[in-house]
PDB file of N, CA and C in Angstrom:
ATOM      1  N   UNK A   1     105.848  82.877  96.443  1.00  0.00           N
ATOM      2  CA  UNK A   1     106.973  82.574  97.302  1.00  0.00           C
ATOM      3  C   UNK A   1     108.080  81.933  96.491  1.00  0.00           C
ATOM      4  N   UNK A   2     107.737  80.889  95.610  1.00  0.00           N
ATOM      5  CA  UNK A   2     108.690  80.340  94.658  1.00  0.00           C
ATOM      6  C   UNK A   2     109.810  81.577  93.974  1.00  0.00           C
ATOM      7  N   UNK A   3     109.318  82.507  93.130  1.00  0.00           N
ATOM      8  CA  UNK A   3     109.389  82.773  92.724  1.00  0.00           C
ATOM      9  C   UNK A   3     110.506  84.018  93.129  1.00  0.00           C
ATOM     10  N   UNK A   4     110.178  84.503  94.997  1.00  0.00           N
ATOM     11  CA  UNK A   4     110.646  85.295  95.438  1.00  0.00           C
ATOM     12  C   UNK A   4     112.160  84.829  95.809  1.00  0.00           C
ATOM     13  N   UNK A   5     112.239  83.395  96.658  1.00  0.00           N
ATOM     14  CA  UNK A   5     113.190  83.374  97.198  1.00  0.00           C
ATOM     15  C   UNK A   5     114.275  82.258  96.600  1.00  0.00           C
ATOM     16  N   UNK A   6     115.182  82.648  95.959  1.00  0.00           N
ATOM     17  CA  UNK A   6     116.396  81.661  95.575  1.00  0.00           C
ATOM     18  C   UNK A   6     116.783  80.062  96.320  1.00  0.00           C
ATOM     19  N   UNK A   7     116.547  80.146  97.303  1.00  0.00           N
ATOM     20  CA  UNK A   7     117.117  79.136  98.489  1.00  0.00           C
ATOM     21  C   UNK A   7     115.617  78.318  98.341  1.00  0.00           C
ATOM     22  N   UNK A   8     114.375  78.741  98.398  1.00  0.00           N
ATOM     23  CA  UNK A   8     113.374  77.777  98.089  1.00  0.00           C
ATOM     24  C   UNK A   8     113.585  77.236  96.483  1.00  0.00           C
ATOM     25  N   UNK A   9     113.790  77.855  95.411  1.00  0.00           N
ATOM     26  CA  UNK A   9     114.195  77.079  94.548  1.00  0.00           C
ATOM     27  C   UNK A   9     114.824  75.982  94.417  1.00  0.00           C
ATOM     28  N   UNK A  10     116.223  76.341  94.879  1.00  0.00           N
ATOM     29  CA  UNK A  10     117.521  75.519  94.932  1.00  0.00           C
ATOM     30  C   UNK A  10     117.192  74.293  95.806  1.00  0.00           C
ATOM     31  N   UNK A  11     115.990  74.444  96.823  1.00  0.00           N
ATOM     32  CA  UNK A  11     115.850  73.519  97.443  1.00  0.00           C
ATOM     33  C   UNK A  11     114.840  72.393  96.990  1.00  0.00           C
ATOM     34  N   UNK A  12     113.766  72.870  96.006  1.00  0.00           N
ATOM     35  CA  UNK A  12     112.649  72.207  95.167  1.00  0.00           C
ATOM     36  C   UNK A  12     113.863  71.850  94.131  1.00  0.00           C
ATOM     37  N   UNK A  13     114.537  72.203  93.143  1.00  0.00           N
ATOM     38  CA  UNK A  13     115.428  71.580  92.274  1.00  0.00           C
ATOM     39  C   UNK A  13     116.036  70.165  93.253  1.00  0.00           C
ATOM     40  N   UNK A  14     117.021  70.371  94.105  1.00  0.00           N
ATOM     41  CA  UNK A  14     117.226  69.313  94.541  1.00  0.00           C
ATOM     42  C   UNK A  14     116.537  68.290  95.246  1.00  0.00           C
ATOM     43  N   UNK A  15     115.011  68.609  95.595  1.00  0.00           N
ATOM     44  CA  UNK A  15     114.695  67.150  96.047  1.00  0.00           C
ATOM     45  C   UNK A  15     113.922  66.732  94.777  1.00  0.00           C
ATOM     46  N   UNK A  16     113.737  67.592  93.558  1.00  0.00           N
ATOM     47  CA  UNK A  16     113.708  66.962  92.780  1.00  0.00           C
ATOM     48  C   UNK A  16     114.699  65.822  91.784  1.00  0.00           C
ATOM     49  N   UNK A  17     115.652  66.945  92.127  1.00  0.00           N
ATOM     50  CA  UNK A  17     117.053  65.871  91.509  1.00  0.00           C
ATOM     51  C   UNK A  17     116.933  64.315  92.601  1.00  0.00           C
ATOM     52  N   UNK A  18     116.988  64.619  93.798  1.00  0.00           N
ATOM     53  CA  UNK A  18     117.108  63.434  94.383  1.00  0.00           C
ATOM     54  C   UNK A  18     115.920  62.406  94.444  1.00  0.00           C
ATOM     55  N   UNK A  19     114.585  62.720  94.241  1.00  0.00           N
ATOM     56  CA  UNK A  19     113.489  61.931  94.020  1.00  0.00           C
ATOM     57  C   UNK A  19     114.036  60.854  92.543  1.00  0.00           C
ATOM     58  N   UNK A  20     114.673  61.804  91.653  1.00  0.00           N
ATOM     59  CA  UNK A  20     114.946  60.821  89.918  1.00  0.00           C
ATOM     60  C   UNK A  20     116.257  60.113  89.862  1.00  0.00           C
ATOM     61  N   UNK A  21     116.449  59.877  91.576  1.00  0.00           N
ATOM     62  CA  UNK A  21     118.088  59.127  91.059  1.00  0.00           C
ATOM     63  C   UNK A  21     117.432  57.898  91.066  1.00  0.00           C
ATOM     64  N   UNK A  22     118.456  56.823  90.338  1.00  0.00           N
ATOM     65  CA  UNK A  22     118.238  55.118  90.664  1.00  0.00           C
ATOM     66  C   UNK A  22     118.261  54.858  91.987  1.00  0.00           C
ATOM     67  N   UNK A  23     117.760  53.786  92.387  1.00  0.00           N
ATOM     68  CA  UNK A  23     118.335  53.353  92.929  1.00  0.00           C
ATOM     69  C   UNK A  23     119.889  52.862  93.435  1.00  0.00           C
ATOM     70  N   UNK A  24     120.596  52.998  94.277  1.00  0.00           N
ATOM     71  CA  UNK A  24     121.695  52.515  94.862  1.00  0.00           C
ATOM     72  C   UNK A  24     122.709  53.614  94.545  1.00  0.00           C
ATOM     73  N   UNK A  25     122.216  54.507  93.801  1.00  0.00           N
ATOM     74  CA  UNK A  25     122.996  55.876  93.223  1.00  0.00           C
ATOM     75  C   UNK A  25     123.817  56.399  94.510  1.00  0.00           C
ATOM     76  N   UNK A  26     125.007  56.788  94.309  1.00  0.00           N
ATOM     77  CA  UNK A  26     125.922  57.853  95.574  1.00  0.00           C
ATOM     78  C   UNK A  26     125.392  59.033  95.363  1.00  0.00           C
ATOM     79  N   UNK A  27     125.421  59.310  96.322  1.00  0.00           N
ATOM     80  CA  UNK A  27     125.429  60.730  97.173  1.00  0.00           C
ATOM     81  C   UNK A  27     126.347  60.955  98.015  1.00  0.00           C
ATOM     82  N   UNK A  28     126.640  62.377  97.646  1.00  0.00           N
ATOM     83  CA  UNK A  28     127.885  62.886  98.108  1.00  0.00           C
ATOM     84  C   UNK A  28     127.626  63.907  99.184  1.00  0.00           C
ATOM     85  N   UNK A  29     127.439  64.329 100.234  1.00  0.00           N
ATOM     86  CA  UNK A  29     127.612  65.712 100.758  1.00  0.00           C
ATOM     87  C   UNK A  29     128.906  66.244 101.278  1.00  0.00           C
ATOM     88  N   UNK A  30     128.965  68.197 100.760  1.00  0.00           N
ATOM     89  CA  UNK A  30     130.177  68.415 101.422  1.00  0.00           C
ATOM     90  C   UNK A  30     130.056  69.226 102.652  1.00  0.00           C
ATOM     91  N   UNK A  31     131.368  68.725 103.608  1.00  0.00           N
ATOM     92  CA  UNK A  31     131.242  68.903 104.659  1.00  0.00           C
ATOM     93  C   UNK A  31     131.871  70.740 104.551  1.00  0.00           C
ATOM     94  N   UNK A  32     130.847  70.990 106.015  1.00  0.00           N
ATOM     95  CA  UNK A  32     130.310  72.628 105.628  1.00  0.00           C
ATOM     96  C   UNK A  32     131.613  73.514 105.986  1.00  0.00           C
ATOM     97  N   UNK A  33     131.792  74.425 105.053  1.00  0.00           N
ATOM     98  CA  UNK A  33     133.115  75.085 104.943  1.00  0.00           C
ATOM     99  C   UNK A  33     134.515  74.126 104.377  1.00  0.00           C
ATOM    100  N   UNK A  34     134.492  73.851 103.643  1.00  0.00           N
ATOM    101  CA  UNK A  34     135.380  72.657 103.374  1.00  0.00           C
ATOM    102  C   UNK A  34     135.352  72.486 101.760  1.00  0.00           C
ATOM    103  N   UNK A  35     136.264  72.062 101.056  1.00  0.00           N
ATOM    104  CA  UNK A  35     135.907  70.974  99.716  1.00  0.00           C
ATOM    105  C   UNK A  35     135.813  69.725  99.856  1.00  0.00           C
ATOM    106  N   UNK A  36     135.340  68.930 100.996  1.00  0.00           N
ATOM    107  CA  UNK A  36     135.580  67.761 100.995  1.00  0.00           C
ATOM    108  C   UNK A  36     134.100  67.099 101.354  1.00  0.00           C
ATOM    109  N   UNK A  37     134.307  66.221 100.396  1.00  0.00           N
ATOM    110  CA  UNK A  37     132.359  65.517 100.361  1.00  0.00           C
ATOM    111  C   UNK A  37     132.827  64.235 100.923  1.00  0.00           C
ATOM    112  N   UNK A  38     131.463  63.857 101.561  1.00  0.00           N
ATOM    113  CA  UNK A  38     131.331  62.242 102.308  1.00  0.00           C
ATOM    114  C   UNK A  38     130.438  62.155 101.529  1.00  0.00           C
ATOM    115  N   UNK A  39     130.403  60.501 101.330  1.00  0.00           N
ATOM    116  CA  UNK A  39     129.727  59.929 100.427  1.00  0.00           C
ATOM    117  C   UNK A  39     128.373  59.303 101.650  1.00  0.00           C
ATOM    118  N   UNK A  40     127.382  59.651 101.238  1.00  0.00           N
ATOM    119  CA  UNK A  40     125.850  59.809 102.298  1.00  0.00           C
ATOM    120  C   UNK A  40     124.666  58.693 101.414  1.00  0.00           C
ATOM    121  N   UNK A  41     123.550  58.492 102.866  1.00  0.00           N
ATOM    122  CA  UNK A  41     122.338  57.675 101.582  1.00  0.00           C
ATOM    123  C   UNK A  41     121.672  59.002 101.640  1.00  0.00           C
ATOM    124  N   UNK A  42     120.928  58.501 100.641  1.00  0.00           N
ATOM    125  CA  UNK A  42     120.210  59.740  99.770  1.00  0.00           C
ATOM    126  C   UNK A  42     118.815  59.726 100.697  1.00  0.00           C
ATOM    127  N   UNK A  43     118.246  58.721 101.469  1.00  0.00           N
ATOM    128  CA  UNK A  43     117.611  58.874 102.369  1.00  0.00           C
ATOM    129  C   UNK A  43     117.411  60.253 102.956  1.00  0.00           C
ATOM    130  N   UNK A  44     118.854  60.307 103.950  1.00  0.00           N
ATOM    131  CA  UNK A  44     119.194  61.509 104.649  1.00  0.00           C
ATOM    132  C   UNK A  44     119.296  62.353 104.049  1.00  0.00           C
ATOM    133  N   UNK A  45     119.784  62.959 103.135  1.00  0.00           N
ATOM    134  CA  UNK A  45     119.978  63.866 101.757  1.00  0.00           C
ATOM    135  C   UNK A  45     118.526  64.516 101.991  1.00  0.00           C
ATOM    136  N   UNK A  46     117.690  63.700 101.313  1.00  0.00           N
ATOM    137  CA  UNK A  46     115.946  64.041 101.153  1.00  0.00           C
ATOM    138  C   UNK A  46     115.517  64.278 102.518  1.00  0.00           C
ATOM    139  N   UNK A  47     115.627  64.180 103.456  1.00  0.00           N
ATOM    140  CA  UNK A  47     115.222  63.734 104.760  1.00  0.00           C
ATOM    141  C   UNK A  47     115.527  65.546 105.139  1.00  0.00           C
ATOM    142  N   UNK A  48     116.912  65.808 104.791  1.00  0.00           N
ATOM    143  CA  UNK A  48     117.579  66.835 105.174  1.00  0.00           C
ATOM    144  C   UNK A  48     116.618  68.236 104.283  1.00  0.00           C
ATOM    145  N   UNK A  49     116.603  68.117 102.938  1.00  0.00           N
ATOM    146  CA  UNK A  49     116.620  68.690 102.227  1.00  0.00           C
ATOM    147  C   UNK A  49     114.776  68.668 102.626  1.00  0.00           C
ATOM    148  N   UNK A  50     113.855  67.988 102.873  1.00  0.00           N
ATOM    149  CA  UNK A  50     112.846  68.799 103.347  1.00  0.00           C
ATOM    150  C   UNK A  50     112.199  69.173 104.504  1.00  0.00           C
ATOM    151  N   UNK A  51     113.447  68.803 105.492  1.00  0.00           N
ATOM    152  CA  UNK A  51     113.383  69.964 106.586  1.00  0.00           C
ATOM    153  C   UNK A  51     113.522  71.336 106.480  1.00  0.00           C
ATOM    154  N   UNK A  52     114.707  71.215 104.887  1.00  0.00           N
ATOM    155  CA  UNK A  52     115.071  72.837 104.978  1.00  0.00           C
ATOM    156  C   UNK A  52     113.911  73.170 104.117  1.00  0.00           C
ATOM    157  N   UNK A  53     113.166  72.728 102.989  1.00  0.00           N
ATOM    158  CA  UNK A  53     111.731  73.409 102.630  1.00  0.00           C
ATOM    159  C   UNK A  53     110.942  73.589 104.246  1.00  0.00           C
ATOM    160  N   UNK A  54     110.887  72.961 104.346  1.00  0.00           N
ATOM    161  CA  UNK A  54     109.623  73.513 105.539  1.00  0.00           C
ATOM    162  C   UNK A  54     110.061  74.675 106.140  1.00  0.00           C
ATOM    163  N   UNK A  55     111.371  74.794 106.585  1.00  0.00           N
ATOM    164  CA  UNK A  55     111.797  75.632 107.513  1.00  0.00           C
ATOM    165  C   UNK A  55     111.626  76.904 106.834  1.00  0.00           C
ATOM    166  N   UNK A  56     112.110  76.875 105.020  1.00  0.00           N
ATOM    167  CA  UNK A  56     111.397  78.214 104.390  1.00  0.00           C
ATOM    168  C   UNK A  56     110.604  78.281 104.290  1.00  0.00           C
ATOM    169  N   UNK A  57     109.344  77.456 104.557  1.00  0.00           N
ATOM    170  CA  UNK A  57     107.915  77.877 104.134  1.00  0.00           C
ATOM    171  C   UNK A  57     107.827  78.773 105.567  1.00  0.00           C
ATOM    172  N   UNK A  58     107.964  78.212 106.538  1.00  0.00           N
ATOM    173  CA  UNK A  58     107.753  78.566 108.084  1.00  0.00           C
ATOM    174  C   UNK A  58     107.936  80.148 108.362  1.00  0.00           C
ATOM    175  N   UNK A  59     109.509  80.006 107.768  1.00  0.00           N
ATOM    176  CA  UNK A  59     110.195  81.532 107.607  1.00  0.00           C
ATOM    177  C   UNK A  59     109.523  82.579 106.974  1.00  0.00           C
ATOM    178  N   UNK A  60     109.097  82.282 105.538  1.00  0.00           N
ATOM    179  CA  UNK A  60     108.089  83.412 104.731  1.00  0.00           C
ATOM    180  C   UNK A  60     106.809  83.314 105.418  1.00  0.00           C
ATOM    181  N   UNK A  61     106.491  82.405 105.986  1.00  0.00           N
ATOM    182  CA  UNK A  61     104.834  82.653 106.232  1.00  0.00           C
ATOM    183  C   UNK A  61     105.154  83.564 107.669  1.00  0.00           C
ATOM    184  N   UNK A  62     106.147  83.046 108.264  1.00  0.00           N
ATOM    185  CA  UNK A  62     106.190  84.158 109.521  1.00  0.00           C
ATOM    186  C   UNK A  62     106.305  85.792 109.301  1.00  0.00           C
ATOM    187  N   UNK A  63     107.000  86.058 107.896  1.00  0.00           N
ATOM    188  CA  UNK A  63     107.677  87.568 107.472  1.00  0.00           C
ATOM    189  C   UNK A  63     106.415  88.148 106.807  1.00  0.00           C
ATOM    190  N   UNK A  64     105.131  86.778 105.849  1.00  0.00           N
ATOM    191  CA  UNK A  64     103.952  87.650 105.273  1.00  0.00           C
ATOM    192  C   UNK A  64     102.856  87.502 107.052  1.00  0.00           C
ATOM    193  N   UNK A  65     103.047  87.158 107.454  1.00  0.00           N
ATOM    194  CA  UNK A  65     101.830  87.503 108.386  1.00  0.00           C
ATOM    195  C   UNK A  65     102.084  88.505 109.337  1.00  0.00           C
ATOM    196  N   UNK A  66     102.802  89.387 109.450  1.00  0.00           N
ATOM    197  CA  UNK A  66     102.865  90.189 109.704  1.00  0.00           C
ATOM    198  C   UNK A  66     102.481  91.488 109.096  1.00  0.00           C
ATOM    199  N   UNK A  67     102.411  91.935 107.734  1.00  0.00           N
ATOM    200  CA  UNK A  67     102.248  92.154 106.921  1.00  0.00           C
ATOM    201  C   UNK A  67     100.845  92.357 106.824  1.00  0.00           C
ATOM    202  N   UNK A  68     100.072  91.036 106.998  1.00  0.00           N
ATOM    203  CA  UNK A  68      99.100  90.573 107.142  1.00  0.00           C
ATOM    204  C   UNK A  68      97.908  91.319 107.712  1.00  0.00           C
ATOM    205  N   UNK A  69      98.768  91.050 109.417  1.00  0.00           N
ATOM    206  CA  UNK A  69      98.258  91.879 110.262  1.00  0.00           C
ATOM    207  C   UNK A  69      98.063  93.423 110.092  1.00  0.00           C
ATOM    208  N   UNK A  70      98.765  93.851 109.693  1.00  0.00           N
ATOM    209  CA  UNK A  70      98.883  95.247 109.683  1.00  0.00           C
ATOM    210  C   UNK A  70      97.675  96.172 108.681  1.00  0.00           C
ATOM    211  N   UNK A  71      97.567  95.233 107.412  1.00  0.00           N
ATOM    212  CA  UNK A  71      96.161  95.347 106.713  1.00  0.00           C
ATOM    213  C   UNK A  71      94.982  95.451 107.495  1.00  0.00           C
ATOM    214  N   UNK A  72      94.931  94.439 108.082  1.00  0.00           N
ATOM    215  CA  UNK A  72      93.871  94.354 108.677  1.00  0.00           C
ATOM    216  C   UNK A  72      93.467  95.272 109.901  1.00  0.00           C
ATOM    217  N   UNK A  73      94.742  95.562 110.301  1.00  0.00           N
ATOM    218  CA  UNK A  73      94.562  96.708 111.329  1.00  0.00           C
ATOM    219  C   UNK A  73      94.435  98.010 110.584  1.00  0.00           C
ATOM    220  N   UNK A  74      94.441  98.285 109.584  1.00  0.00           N
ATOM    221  CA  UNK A  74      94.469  99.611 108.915  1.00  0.00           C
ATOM    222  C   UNK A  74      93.530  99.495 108.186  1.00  0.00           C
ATOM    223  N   UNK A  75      92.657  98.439 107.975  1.00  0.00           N
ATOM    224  CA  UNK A  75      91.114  98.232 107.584  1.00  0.00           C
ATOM    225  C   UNK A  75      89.896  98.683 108.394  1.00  0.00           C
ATOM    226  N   UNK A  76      90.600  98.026 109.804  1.00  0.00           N
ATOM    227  CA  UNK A  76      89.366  98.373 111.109  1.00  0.00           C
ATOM    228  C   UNK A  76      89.526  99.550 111.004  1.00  0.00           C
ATOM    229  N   UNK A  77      90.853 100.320 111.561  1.00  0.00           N
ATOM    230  CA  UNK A  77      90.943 101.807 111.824  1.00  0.00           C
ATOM    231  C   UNK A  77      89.970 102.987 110.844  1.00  0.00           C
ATOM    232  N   UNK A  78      90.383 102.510 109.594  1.00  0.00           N
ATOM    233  CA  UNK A  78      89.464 103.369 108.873  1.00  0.00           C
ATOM    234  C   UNK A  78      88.064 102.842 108.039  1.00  0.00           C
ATOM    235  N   UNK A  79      87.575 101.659 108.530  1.00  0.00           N
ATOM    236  CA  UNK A  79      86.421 101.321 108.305  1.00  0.00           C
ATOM    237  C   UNK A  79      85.558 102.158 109.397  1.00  0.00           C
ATOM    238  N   UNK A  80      84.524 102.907 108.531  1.00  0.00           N
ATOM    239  CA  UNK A  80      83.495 103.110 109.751  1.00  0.00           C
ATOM    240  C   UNK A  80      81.980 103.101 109.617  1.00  0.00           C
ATOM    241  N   UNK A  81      81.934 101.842 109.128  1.00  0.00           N
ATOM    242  CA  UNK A  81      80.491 101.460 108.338  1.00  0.00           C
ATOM    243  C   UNK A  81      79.913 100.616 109.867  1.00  0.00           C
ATOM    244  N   UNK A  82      80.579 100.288 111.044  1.00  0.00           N
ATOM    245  CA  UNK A  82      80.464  99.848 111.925  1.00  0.00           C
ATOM    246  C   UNK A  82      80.155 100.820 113.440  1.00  0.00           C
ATOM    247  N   UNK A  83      80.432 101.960 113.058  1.00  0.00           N
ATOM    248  CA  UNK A  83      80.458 103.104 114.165  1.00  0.00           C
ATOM    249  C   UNK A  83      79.139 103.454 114.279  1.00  0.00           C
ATOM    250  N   UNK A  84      78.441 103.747 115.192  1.00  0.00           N
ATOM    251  CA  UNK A  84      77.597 104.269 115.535  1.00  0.00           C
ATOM    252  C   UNK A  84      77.740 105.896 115.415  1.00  0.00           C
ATOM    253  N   UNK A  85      76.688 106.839 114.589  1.00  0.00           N
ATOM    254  CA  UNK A  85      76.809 108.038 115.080  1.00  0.00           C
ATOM    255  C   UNK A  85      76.597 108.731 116.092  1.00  0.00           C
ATOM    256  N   UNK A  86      77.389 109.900 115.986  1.00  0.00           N
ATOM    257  CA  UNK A  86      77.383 110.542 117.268  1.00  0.00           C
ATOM    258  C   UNK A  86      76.914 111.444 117.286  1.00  0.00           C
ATOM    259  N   UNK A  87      76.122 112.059 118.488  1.00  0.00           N
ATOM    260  CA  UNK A  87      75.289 113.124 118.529  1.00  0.00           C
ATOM    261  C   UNK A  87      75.448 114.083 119.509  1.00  0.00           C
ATOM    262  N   UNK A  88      75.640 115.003 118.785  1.00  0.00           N
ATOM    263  CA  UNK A  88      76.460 116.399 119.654  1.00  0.00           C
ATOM    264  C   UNK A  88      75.029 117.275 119.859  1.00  0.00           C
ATOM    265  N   UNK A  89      75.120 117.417 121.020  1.00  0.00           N
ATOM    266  CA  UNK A  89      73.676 118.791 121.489  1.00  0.00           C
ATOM    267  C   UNK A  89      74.658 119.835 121.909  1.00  0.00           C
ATOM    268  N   UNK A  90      74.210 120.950 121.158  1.00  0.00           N
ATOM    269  CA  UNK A  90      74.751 122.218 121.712  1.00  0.00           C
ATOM    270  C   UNK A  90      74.114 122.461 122.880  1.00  0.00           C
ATOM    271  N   UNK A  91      74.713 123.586 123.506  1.00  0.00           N
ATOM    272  CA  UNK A  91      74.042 124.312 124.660  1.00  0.00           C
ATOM    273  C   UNK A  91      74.149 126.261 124.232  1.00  0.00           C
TER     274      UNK A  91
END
């Protein structure tokens, strides 16, 4: 998953960046569509920033289990080590 999606990166980089600040360090966020940053605690920053990990983990695990499913349904279908044979009598 790392590896697949850009936005989970960008989002592990920054709560890593924000886990190694000092203490009392600014944080800036910019306000969305705009060039203009408010100066924020880094609390919220982190707070923010792993809601949005979760929300991608949530997202890919919802897009592979589907996926998922579908294996498994195309396992039963042509598994037939479970079927009973059938027995045809002519007439």
């Amino acid at each position: 998953m790392e590896n697949q999606n850009p936005k989970f990166q960008e989002q592990k980089v920054l709560e890593t960046e924000l886990a190694s600040l000092k203490k009392g360090a600014k944080v800036y966020k910019q306000q969305q569509n705009s060039n203009i940053f408010f100066q924020t605690k880094t609390e919220d920053v982190m707070k923010e920033c792993k809601q949005t990990l979760e929300g991608l983990v949530k997202e890919y695990k919802s897009l592979e289990k589907p996926e998922c499913e579908n294996d498994t349904e195309n396992d039963t279908e042509n598994d037939t080590t479970d079927m009973e044979p059938k027995m045809e009598t002519g007439s």
